[in-house]
C-alpha atoms as a PDB file:
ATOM      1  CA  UNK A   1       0.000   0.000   0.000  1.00  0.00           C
ATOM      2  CA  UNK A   2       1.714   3.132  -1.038  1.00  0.00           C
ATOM      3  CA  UNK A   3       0.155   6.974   0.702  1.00  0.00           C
ATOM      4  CA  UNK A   4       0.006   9.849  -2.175  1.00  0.00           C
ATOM      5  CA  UNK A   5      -1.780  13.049  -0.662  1.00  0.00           C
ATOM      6  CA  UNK A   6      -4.415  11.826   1.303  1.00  0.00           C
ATOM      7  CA  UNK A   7      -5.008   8.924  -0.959  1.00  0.00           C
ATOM      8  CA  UNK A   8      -3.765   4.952  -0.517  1.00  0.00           C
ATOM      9  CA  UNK A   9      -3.247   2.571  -3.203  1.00  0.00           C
ATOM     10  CA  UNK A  10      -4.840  -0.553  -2.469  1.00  0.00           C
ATOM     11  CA  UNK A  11      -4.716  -2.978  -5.019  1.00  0.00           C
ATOM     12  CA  UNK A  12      -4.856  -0.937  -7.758  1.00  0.00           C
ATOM     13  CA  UNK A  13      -8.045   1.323  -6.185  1.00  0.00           C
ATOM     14  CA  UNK A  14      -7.600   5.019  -4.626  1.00  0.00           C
ATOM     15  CA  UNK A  15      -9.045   5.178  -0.849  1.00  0.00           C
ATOM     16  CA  UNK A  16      -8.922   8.120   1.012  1.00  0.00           C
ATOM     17  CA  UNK A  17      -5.975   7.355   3.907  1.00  0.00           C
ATOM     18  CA  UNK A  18      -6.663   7.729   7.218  1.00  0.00           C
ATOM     19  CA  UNK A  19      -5.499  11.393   9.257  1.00  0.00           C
ATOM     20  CA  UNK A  20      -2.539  10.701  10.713  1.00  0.00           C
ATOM     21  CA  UNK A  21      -2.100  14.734  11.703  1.00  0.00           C
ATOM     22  CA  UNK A  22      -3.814  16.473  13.998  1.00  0.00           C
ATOM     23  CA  UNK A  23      -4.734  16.441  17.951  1.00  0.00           C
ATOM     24  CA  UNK A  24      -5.087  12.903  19.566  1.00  0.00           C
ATOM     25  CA  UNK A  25      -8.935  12.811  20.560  1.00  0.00           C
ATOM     26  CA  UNK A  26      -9.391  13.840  24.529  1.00  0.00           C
ATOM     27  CA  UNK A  27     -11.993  11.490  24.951  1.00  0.00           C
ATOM     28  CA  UNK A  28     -12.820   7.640  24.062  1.00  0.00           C
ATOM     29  CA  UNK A  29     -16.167   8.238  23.528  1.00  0.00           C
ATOM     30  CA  UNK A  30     -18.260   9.634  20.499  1.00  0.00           C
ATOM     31  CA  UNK A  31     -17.629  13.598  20.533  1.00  0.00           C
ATOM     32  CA  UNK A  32     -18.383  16.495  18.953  1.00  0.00           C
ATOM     33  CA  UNK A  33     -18.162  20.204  19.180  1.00  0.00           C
ATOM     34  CA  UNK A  34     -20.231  22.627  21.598  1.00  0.00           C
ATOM     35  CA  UNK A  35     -20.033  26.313  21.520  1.00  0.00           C
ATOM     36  CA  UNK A  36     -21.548  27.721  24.793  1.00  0.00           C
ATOM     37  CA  UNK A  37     -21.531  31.013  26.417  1.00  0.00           C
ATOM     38  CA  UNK A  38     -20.871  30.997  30.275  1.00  0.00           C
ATOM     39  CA  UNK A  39     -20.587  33.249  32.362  1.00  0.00           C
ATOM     40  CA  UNK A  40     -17.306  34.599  34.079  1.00  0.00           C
ATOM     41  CA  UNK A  41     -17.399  32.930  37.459  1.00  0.00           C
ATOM     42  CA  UNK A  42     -18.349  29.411  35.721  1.00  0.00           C
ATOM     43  CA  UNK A  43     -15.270  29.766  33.263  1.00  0.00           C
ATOM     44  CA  UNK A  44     -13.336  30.388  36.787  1.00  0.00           C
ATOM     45  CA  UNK A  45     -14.764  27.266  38.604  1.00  0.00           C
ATOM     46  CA  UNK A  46     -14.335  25.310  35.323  1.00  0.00           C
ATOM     47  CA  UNK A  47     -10.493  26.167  35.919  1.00  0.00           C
ATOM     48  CA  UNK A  48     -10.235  25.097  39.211  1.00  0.00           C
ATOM     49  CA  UNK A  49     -11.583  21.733  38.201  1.00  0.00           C
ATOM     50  CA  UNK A  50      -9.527  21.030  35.114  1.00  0.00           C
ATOM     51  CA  UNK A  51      -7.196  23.747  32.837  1.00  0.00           C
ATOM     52  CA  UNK A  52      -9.221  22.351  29.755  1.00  0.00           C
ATOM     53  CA  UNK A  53     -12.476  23.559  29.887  1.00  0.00           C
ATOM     54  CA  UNK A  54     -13.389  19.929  28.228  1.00  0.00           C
ATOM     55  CA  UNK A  55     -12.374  18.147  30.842  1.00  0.00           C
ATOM     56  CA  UNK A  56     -13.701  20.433  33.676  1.00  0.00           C
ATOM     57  CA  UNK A  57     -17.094  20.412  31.954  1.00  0.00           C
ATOM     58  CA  UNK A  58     -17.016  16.539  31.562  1.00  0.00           C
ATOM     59  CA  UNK A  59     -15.963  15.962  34.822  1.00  0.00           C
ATOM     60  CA  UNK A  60     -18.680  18.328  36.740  1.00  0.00           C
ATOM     61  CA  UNK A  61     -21.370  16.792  34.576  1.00  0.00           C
ATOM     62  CA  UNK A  62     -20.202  13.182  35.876  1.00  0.00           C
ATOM     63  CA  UNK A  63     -19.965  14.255  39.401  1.00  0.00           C
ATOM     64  CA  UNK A  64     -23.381  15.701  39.466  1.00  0.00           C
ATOM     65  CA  UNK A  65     -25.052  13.455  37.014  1.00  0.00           C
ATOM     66  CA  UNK A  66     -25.650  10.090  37.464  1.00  0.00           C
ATOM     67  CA  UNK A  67     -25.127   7.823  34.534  1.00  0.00           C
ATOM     68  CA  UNK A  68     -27.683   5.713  35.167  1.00  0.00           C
ATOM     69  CA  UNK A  69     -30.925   7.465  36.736  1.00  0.00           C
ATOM     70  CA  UNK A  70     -32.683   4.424  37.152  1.00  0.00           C
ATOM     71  CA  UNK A  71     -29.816   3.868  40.076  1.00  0.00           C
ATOM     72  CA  UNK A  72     -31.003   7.356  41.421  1.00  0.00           C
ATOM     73  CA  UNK A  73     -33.719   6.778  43.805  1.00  0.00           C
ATOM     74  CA  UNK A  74     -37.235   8.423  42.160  1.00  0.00           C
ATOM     75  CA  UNK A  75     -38.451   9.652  45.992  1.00  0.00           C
ATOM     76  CA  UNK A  76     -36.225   9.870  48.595  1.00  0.00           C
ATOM     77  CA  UNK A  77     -36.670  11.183  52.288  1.00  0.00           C
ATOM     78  CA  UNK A  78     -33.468  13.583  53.061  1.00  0.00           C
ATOM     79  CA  UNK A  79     -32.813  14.257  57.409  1.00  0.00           C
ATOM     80  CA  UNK A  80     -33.787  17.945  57.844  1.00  0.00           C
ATOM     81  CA  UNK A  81     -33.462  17.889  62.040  1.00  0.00           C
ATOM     82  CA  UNK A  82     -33.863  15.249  64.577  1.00  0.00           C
ATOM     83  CA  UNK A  83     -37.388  13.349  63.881  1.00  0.00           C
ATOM     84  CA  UNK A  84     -37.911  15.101  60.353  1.00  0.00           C
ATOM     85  CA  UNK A  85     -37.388  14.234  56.883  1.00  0.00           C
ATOM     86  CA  UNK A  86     -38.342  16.086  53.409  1.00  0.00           C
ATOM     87  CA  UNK A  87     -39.634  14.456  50.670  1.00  0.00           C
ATOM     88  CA  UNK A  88     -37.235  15.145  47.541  1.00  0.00           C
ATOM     89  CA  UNK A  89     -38.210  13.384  44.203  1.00  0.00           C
ATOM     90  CA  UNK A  90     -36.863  13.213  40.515  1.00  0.00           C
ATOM     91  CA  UNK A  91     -37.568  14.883  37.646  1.00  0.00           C
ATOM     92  CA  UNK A  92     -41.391  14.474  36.601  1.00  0.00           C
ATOM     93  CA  UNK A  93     -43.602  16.284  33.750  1.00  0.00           C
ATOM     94  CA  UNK A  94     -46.640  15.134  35.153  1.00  0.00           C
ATOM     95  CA  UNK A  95     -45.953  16.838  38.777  1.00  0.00           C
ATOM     96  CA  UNK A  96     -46.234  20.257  37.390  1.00  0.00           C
ATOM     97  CA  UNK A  97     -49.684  19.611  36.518  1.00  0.00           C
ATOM     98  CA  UNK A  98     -50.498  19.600  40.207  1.00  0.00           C
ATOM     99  CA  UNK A  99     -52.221  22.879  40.999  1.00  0.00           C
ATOM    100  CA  UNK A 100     -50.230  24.211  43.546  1.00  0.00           C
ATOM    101  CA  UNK A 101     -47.360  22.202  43.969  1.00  0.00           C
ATOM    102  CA  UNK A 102     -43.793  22.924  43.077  1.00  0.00           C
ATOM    103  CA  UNK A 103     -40.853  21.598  42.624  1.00  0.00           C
ATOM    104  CA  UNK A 104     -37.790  22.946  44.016  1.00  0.00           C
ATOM    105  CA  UNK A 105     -34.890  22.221  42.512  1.00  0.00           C
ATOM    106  CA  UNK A 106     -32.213  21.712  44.859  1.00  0.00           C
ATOM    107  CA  UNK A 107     -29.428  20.108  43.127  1.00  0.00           C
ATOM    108  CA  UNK A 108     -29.272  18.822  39.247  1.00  0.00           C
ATOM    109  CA  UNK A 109     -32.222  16.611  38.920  1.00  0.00           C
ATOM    110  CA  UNK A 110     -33.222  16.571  42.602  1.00  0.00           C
ATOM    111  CA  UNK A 111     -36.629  18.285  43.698  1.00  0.00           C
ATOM    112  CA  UNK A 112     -38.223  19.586  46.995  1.00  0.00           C
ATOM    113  CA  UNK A 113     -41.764  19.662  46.731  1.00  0.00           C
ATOM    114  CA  UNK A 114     -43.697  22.933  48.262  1.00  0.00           C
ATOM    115  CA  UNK A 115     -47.198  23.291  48.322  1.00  0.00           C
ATOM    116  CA  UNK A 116     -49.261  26.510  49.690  1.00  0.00           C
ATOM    117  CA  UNK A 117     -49.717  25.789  54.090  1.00  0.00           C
ATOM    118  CA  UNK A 118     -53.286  26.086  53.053  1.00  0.00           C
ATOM    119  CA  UNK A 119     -53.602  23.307  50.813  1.00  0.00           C
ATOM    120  CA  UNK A 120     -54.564  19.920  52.277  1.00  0.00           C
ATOM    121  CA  UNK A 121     -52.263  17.159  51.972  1.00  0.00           C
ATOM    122  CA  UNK A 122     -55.452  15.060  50.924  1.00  0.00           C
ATOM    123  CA  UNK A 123     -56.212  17.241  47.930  1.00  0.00           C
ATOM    124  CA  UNK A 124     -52.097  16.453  46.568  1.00  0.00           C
ATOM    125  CA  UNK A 125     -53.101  13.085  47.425  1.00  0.00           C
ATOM    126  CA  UNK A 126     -56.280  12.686  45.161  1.00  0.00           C
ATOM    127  CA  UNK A 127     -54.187  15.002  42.032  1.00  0.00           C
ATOM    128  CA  UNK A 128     -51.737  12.333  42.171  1.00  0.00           C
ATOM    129  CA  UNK A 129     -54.243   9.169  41.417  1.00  0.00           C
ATOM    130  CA  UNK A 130     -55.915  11.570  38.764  1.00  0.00           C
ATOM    131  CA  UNK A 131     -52.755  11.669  37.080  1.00  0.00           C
ATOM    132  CA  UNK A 132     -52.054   8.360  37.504  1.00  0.00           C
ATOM    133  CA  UNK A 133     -55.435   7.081  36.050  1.00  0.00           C
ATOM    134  CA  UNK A 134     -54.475   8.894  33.250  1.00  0.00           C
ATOM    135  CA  UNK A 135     -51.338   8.115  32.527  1.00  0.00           C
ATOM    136  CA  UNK A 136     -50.108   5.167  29.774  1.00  0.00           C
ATOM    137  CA  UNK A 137     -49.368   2.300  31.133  1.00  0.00           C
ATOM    138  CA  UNK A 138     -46.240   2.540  29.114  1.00  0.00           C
ATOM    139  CA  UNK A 139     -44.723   5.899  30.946  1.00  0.00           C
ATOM    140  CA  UNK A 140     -43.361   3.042  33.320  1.00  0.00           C
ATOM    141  CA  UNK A 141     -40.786   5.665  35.118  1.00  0.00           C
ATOM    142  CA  UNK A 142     -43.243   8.790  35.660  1.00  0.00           C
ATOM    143  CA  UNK A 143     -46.228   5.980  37.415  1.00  0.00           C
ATOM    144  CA  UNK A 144     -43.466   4.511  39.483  1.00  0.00           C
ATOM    145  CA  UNK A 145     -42.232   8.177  41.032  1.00  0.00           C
ATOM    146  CA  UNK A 146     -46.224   9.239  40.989  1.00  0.00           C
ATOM    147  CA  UNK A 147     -47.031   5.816  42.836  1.00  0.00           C
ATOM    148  CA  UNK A 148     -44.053   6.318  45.021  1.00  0.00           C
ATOM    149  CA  UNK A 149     -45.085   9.810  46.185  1.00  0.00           C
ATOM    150  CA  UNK A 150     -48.547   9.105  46.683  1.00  0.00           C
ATOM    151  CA  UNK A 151     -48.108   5.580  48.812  1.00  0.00           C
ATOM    152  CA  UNK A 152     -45.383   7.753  50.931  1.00  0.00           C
ATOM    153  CA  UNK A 153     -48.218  10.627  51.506  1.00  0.00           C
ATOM    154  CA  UNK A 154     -50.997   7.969  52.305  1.00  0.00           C
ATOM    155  CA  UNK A 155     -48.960   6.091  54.699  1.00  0.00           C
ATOM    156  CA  UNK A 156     -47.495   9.314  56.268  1.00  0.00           C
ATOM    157  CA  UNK A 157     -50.778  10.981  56.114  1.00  0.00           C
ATOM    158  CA  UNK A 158     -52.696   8.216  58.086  1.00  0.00           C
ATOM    159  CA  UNK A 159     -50.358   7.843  60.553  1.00  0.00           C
ATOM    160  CA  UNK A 160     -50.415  11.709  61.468  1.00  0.00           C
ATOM    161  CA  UNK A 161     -46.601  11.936  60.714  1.00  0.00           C
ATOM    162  CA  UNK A 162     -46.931  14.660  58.511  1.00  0.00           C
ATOM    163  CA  UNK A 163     -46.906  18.615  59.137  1.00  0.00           C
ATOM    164  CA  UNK A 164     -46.080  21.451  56.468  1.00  0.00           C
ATOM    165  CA  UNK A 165     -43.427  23.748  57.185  1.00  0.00           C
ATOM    166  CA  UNK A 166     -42.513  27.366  55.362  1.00  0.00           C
ATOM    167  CA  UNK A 167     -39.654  27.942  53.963  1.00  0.00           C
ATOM    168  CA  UNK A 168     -38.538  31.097  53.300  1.00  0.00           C
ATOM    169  CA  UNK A 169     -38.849  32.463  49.539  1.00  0.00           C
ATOM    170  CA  UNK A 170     -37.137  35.530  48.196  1.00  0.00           C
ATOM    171  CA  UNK A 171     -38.893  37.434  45.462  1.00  0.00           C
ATOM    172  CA  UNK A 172     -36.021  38.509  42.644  1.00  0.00           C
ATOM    173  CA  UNK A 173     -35.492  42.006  41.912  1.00  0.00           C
ATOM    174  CA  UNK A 174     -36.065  42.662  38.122  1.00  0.00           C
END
């Protein structure tokens, strides 16, 4: 096989050669190019993580993203003091539907949920298993963190071991 320009000579047939010039690739994975804006203080923290912003970007995505959410529990029950817990769930359409509710998001794909002291726990309750009635059978991942939720709130609910608390919401300047 004899190389002439980008070509190869392979029994008696031209085929383009391989590049041989360039960068090595950074990653051993499929890649391709991104063009973002950030701002300052990201590019900064990027920097602490990694001097190529590649790698730094990578690696904060894999340290707050799992790669498999089905490991990530859908509802989990995070220690706020002594005897309490808070209910923090994954990501969901269907929640938003809820009138009233909403989701906090408190780290990348992690949600509080916060509903109005007035509204009864009862009323979330009943929203949920109208969802869930309505939902295809085949959303198997949204009826499992709906079904999760709601059997939580029953069982909490009818035991009495569940109170609302405020928490404190500042309104942005704009």
């Amino acid at each position: 096989m004899v190389s002439i320009r980008n070509f190869e000579i392979n029994k008696g047939n031209f085929v383009a050669a391989k590049k041989t010039v360039g960068r090595p690739p950074k990653f051993q994975e499929p890649c391709r190019p991104v063009t973002m804006t950030l701002p300052q203080r990201t590019i900064n923290k990027l920097t602490e993580i990694s001097e190529d912003r590649a790698q730094a970007v990578v690696k904060a995505v894999d340290a707050c993203v799992p790669d498999n959410p089905e490991h990530q529990p859908l509802v989990s029950l995070i220690d706020i003091g002594t005897n309490e817990s808070v209910i923090v769930v994954g990501k969901s359409t269907m929640l938003g539907q809820i009138s009233g509710l909403r989701l906090i998001e408190i780290s990348p794909g992690r949600f509080l949920l916060s509903v109005p002291l007035e509204t009864p726990i009862e009323r979330v309750e009943v929203a949920l298993l109208d969802i869930l009635q309505q939902l295809p059978e085949e959303e198997t991942r949204e009826r499992r963190l709906l079904m999760s939720i709601s059997q939580s709130l029953n069982s909490v609910r009818r035991e009495r071991r569940i109170s609302k608390a405020e928490i404190l919401v500042i309104v942005k300047k704009h």
